[in-house]
Protein backbone atom coordinates (compact mmCIF):
# COMPACT_ATOMS: atom_id res chain seq x y z
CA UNK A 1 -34.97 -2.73 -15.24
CA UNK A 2 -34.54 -3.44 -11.90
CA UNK A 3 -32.73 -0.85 -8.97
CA UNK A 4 -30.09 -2.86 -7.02
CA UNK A 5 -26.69 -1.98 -5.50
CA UNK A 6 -23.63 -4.23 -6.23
CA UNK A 7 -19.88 -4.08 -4.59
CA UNK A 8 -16.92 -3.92 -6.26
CA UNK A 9 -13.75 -5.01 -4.42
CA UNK A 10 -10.21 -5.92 -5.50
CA UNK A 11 -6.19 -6.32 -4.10
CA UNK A 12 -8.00 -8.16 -0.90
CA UNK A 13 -4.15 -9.42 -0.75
CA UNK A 14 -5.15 -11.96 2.35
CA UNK A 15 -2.13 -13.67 3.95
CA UNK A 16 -0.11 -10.32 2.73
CA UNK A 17 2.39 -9.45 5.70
CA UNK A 18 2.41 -5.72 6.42
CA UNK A 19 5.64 -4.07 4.99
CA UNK A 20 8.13 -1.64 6.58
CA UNK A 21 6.70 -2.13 10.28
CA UNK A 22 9.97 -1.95 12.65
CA UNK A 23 7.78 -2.49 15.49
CA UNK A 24 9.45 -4.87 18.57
CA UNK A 25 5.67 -5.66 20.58
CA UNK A 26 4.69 -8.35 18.80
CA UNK A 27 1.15 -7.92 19.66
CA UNK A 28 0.78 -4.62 17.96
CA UNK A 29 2.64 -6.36 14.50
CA UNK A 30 -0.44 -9.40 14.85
CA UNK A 31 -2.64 -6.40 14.96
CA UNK A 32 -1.17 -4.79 12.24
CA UNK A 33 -0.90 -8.00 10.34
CA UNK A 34 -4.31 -8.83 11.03
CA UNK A 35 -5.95 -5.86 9.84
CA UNK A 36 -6.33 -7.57 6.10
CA UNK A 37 -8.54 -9.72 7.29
CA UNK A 38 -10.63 -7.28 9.36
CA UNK A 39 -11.02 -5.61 6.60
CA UNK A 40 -12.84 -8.44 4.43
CA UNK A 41 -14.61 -9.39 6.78
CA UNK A 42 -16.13 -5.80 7.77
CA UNK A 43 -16.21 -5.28 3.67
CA UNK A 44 -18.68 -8.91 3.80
CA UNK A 45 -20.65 -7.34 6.67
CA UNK A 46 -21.71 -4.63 4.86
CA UNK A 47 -22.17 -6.60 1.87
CA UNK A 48 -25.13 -8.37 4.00
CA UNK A 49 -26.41 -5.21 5.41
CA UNK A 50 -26.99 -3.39 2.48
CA UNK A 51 -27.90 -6.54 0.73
CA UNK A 52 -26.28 -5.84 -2.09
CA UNK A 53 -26.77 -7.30 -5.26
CA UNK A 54 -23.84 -9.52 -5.59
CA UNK A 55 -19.68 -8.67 -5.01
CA UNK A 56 -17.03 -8.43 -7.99
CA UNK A 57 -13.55 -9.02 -6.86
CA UNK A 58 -11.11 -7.85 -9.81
CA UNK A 59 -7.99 -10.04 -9.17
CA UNK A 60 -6.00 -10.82 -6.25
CA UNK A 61 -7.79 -12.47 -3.66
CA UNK A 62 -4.63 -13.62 -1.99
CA UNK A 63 -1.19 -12.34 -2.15
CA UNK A 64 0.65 -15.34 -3.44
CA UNK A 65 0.78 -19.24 -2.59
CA UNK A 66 -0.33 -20.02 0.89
CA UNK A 67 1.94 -21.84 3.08
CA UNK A 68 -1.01 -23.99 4.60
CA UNK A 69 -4.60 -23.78 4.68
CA UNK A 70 -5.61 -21.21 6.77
CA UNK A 71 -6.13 -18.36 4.17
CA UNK A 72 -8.05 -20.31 2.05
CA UNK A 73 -10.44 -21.36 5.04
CA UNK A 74 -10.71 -17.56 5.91
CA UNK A 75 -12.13 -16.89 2.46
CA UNK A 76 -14.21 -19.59 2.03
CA UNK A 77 -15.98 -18.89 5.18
CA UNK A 78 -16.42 -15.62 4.38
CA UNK A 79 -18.11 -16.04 0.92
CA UNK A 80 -20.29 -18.41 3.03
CA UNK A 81 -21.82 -16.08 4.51
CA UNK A 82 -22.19 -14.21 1.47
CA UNK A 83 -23.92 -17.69 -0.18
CA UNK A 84 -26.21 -18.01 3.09
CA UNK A 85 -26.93 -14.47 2.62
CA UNK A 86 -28.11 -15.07 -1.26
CA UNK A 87 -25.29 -12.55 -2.30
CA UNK A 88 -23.21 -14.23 -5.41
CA UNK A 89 -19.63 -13.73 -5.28
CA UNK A 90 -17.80 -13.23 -9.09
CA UNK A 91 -14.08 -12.66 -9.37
CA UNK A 92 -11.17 -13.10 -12.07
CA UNK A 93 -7.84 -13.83 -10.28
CA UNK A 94 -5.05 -11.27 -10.76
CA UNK A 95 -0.68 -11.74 -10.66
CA UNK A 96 -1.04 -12.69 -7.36
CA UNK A 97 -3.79 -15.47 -7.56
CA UNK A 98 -3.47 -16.58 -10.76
CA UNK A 99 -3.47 -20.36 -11.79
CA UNK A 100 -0.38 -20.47 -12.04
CA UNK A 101 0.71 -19.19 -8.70
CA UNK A 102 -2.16 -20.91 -6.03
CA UNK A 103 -1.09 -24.62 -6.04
CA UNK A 104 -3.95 -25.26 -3.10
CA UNK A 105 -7.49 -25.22 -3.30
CA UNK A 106 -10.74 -25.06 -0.76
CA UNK A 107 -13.83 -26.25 -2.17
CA UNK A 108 -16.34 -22.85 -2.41
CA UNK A 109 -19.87 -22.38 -2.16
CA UNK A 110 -21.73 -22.83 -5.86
CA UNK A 111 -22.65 -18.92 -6.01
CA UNK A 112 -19.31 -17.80 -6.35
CA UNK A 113 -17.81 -17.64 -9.95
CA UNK A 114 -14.50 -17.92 -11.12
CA UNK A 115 -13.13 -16.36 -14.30
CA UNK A 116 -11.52 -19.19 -16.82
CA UNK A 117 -7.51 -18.36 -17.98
CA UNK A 118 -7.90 -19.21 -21.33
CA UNK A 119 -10.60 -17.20 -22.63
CA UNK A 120 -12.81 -13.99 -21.58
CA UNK A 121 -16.52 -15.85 -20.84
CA UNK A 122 -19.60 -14.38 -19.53
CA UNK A 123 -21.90 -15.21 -16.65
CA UNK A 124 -25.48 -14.15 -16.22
CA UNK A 125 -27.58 -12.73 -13.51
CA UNK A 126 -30.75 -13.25 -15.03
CA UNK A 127 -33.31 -11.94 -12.53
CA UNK A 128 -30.94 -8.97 -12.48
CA UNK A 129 -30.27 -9.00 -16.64
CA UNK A 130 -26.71 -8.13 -15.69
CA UNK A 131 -24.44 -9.42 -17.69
CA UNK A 132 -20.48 -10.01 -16.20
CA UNK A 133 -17.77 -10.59 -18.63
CA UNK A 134 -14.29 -11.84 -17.21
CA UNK A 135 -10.78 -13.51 -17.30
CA UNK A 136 -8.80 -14.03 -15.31
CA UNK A 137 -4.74 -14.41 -15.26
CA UNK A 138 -3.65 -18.05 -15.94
CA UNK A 139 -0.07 -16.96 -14.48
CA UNK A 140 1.73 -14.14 -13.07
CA UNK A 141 2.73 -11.79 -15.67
CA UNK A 142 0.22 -10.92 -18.69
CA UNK A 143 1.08 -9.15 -21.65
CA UNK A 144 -1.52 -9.59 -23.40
CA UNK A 145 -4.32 -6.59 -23.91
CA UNK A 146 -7.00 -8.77 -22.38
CA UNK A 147 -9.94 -5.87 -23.57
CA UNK A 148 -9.97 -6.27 -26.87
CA UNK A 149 -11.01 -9.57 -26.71
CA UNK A 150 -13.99 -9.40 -24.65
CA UNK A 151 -16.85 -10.11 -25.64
CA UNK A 152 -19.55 -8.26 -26.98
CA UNK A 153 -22.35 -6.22 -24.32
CA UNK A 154 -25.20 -7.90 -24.33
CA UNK A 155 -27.95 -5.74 -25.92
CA UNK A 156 -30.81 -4.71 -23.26
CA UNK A 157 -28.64 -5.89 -20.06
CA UNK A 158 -26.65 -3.93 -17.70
CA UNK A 159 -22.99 -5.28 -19.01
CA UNK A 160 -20.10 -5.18 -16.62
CA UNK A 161 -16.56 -5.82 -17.55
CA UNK A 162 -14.22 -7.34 -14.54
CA UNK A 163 -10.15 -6.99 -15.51
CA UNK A 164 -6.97 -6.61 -13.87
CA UNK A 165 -5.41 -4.51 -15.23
CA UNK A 166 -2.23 -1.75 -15.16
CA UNK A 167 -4.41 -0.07 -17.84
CA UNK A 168 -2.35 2.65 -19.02
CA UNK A 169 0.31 1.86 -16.47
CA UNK A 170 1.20 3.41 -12.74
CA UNK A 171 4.36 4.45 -11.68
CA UNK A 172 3.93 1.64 -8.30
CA UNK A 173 2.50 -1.22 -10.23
CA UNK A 174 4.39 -3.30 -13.01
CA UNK A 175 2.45 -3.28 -16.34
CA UNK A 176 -0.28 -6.17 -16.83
CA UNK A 177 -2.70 -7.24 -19.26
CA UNK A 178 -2.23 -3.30 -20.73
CA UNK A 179 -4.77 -1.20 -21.82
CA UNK A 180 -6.32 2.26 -23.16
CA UNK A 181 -9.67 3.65 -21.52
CA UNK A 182 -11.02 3.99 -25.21
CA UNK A 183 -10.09 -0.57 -25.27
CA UNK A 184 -12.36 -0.50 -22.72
CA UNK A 185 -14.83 2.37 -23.71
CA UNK A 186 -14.92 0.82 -27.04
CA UNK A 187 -16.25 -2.93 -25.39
CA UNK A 188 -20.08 -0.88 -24.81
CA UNK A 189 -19.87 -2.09 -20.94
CA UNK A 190 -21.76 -0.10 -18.44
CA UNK A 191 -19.44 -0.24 -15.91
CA UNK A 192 -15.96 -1.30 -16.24
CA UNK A 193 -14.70 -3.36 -12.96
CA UNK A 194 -10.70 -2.92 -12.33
CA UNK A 195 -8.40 -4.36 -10.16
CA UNK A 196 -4.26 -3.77 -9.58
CA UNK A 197 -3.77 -0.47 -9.30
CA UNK A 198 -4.34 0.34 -5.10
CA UNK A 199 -4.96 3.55 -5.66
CA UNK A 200 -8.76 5.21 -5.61
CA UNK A 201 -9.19 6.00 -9.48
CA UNK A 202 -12.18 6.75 -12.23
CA UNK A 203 -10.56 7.11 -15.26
CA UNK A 204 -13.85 7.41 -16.56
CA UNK A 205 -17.78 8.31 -16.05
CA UNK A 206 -19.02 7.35 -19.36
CA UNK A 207 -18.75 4.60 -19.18
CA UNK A 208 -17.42 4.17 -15.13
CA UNK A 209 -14.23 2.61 -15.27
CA UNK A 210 -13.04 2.33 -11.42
CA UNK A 211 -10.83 0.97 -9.71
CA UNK A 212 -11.32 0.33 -6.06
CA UNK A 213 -8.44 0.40 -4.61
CA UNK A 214 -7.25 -2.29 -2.34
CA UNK A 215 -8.86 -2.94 1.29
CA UNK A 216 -5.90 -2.48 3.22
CA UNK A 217 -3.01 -0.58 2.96
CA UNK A 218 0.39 -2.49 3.66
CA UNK A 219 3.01 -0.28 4.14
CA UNK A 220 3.86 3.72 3.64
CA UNK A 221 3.74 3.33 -0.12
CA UNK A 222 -0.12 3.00 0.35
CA UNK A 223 -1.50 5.65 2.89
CA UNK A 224 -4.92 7.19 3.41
CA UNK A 225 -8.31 5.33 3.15
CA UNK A 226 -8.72 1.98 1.72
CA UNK A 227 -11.86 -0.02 0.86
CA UNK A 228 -14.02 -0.64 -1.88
CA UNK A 229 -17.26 1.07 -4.14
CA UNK A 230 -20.82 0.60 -3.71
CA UNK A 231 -22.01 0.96 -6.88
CA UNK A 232 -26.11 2.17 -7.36
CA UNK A 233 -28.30 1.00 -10.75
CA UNK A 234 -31.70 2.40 -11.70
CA UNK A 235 -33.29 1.93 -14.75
CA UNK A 236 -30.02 0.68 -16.68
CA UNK A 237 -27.62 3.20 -15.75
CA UNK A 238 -24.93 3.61 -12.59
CA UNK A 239 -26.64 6.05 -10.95
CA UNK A 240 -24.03 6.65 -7.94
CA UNK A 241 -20.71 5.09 -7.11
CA UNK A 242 -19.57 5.72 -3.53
CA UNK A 243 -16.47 4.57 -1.58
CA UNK A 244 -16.58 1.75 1.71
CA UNK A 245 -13.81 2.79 3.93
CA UNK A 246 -12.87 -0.82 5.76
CA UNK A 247 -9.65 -0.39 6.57
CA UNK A 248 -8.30 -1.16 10.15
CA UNK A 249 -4.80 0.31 10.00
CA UNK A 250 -3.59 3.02 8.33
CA UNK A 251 0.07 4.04 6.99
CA UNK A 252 0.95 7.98 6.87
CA UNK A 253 4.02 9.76 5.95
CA UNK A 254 4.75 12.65 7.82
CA UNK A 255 7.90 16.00 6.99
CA UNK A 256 8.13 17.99 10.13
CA UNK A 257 9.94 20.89 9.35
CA UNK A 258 12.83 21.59 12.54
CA UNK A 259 14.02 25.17 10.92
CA UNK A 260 14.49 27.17 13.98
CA UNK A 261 13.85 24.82 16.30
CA UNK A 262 15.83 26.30 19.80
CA UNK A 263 15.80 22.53 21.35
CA UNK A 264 14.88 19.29 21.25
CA UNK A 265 11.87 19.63 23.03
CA UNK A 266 11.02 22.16 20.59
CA UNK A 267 11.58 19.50 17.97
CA UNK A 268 9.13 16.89 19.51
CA UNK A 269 6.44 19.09 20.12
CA UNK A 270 6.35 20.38 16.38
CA UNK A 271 6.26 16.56 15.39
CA UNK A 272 3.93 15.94 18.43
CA UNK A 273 1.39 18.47 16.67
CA UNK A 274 2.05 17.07 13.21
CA UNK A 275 0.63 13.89 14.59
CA UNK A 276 -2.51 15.36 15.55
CA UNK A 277 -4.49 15.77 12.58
CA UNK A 278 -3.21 12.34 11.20
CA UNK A 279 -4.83 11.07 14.59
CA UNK A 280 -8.33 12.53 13.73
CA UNK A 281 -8.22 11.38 10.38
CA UNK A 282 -7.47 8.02 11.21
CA UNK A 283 -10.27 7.19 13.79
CA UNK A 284 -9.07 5.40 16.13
CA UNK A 285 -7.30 3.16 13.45
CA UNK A 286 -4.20 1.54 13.69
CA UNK A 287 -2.00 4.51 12.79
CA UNK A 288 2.02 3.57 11.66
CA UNK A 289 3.60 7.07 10.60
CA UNK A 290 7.21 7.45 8.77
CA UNK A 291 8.16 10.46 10.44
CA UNK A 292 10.79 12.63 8.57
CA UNK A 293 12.40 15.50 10.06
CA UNK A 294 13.60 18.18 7.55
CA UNK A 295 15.08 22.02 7.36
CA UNK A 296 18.53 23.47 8.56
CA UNK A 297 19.08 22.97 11.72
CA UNK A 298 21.79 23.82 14.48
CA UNK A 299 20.37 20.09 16.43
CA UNK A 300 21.05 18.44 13.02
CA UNK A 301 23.97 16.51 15.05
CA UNK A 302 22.69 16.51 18.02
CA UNK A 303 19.47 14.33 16.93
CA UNK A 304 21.38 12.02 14.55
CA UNK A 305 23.79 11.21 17.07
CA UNK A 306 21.56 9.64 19.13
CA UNK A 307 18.69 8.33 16.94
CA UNK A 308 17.52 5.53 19.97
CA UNK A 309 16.87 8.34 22.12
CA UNK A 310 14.93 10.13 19.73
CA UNK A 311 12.93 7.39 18.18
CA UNK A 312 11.81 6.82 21.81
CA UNK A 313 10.98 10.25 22.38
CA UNK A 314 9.11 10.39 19.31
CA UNK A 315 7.21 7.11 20.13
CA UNK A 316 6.38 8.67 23.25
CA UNK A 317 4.78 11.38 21.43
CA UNK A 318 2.90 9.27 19.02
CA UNK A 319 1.30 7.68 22.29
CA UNK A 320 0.67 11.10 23.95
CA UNK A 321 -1.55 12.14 20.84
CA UNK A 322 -3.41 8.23 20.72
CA UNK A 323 -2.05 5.21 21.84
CA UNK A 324 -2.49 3.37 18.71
CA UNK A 325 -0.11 5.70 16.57
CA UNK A 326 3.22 3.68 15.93
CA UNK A 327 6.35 4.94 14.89
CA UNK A 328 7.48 3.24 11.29
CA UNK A 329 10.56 4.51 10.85
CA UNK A 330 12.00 7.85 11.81
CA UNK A 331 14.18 9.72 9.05
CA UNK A 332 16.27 12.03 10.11
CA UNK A 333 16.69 14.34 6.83
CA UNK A 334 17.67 17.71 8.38
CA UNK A 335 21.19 19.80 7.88
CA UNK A 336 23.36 21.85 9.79
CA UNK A 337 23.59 25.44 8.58
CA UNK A 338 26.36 26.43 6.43
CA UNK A 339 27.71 28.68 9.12
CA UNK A 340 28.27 26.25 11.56
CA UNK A 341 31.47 24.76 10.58
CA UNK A 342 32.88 28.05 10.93
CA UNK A 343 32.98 28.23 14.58
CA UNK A 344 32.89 24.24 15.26
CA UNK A 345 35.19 23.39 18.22
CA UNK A 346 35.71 19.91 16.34
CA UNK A 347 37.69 21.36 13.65
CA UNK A 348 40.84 21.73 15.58
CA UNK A 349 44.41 22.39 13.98
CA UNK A 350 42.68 24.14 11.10
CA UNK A 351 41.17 20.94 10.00
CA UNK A 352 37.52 20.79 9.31
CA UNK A 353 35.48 17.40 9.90
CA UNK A 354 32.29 18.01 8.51
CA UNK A 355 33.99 18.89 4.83
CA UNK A 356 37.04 15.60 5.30
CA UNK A 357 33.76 13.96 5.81
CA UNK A 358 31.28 14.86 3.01
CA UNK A 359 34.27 14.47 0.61
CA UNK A 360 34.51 10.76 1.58
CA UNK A 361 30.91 10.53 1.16
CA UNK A 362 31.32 11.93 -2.69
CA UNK A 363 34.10 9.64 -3.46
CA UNK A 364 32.72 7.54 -5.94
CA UNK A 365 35.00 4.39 -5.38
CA UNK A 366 33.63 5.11 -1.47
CA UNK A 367 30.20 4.94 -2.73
CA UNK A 368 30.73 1.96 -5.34
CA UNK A 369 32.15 -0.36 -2.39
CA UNK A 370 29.45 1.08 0.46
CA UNK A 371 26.75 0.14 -2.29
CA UNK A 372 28.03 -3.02 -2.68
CA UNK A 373 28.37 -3.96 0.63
CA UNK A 374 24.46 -2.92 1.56
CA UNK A 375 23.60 -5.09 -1.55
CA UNK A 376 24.79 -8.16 0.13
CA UNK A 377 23.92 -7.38 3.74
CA UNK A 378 20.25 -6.69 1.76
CA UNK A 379 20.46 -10.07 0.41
CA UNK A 380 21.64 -12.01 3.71
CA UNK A 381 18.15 -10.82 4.89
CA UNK A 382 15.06 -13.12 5.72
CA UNK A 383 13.04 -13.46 2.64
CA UNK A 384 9.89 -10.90 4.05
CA UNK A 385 12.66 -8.20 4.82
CA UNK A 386 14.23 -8.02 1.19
CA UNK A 387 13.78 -5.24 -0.95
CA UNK A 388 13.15 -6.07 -4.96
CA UNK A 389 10.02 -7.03 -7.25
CA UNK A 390 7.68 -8.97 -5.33
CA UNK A 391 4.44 -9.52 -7.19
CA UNK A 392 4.23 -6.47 -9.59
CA UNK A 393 4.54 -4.27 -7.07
CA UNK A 394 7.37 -1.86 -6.66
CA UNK A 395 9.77 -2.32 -3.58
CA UNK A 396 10.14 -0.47 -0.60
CA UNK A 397 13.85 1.72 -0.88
CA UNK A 398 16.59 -0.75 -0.68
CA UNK A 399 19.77 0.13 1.75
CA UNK A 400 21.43 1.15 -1.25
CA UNK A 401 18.66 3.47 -2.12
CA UNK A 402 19.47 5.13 1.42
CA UNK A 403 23.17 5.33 0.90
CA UNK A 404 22.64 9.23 0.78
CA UNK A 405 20.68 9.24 3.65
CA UNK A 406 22.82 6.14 5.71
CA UNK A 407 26.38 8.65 5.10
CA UNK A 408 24.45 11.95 6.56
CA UNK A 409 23.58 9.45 9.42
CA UNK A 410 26.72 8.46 10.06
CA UNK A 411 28.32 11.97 9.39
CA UNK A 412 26.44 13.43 12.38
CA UNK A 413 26.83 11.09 14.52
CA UNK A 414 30.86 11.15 14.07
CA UNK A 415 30.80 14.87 14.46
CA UNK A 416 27.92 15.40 17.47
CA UNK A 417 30.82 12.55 18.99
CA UNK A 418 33.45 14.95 18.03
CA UNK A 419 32.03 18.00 19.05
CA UNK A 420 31.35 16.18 22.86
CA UNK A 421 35.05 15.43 23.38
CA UNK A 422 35.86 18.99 22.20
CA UNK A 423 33.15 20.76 24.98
């Protein structure tokens, strides 16, 4: 058999807005928002470099419906220079892209092949003797296991099976066209081409079954590298699979621990060193970091109290280590310690503030209405900005998922107040 090198890509998610990003330059949030594309483009690049075999795409080439033309132009000039290139382009579309869902169309070069909804089909390389098998989703949620029905390798080729697929499920994906690694094992596929899950994964080496992970990460639920897998054949067999880190922008989440802390310049140059290593790591990325600051602490009040000042100071950090690290969102998860309250100048007449004020915050008919009332601020929210299901994918914490976090907010601040009329 022939050697050649093939890519397998999937969750390009083009046209996906960036979650989570409360940034207010609206250049950086085009970057940010761009970096998708950047990413496909750089993946087709090396595509054309390496001259790879032909790409597999497993599912969701586009996040959902497109408003106008514009992503469908992007990909079909992209695979154009795949087709000028002589690389084929096969894919199966996913929840995102299924029938169903895209209403629009762009005409596509003749060497790229899409997957049919009603049945699994194959499609030949014959100068290769690879054989791809495929479906793809004819609408947005599949219960179906899709594996079992595919058809049968085809004896003497190199057989590879394209899916999307939860497999056997992921805590941060919803559960599509479900499967077992022995479904797929069982099939007699060389290589097993997944798509869904946006993590890195082999669930298997005998046969590979990968999945790729998607291109680009899109908020702090998906941090580290993102790209896709290079996958080598010799002689019949996958001889190597390696990663192709594309991403432009990265998401991070970062706990900086303020225990001890004497001040609050103390407290940013502990988070100012956190930031560091995330810096080399990213390479000159885009870098957007949730940082978190945690352990008992006498500033506890002091920093919630005035969270603008702090999110600047910690955005000033972030631009002191590289000036393309980004503040997300800044959680401010730290306590007081228990000995405090003893000596507070706030409690006055023998009242104490900080325990009136965590006893509201257990009162469950407190909580019940405060929940309530985030719900429907939550759903007076633009459409991009709501919290719930969108696409299989689980959602970012609600307000009312923060109600624990929102009440220690407001806590300090009503106390670091308190404590500045008393001094």
């Amino acid at each position: 058999m022939t050697s050649f090198t093939f890519i397998h890509a999937a969750d390009l998610h083009l046209g996906s807005p960036l979650a989570g990003l409360a940034l207010k330059d609206a250049d950086i949030a085009r970057r940010f928002a761009a970096a998708g594309r950047r990413a496909f483009e750089d993946l087709v690049t090396r595509a054309i470099e390496m001259e790879a075999a032909f790409l597999l795409v497993a599912g969701d080439v586009y996040d959902g419906d497109w408003t106008d033309n514009t992503i469908g132009l992007f990909f079909a000039r992209q695979v154009a220079r795949l087709d000028r290139a002589g690389i084929p382009v096969v894919l199966v579309r996913g929840n995102h892209d299924a029938e169903s869902v895209i209403t629009r169309s762009i005409t596509l070069p003749h060497s790229v092949k899409v997957y049919p909804t009603q049945r699994a089909d194959t499609h030949r390389l014959d100068h290769l003797r690879v054989a791809l098998h495929g479906r793809s989703f004819p609408n947005r949620a599949v219960e179906e296991n899709y594996a079992l029905a595919y058809p049968a390798a085809v004896p003497g080729w190199f057989n590879i099976g394209l899916l999307h697929t939860s497999c056997t499920g992921h805590a941060a994906h919803a559960t599509y066209a479900p499967c077992s690694v022995a479904d797929l094992a069982g099939r007699g596929y060389d290589y097993w081409a997944l798509g869904h899950v946006h993590d890195y994964a082999e669930l298997s080496r005998d046969p590979w079954i990968v999945f790729p992970g998607n291109l680009q990460g899109r908020s702090v639920r998906e941090c580290g590298e993102k790209g896709a897998v290079a996958v080598e054949v010799a002689d019949g067999r996958v001889r190597a699979v390696r990663r192709l880190i594309v991403d432009h922008a990265r998401f991070a989440l970062l706990p900086v621990d303020l225990a001890d802390a004497a001040s609050e310049r103390e407290a940013i140059a502990r988070v100012e060193d956190a930031l560091r290593p995330l810096s080399e790591a990213a390479q000159g990325r885009l870098l957007a970091v949730r940082v978190s600051l945690t352990g008992e602490t006498p500033l506890h009040d002091r920093l919630a109290a005035d969270r603008e000042g702090l999110t600047a100071e910690i955005q000033a950090a972030a631009h002191r280590v590289h000036e393309d690290i980004w503040l997300e969102r800044l959680r401010i998860e730290t306590v007081r310690p228990r000995a405090a309250t003893a000596t507070d100048p706030a409690r006055g007449f023998g009242l104490d503030p900080a325990e009136l004020l965590a006893a509201i915050d257990r009162d469950p008919d407190f909580r019940a209405r405060a929940r309530a009332a985030l719900a429907e601020i939550t759903g007076k929210l633009p459409s991009g900005m709501q919290s719930g299901m969108q696409g299989g994918v689980q959602p970012e914490e609600s307000l009312a998922d923060e109600l624990d976090a929102l009440c220690a907010e407001a806590e300090a601040v009503i106390l670091g107040r308190l404590r500045g009329r008393a001094c």
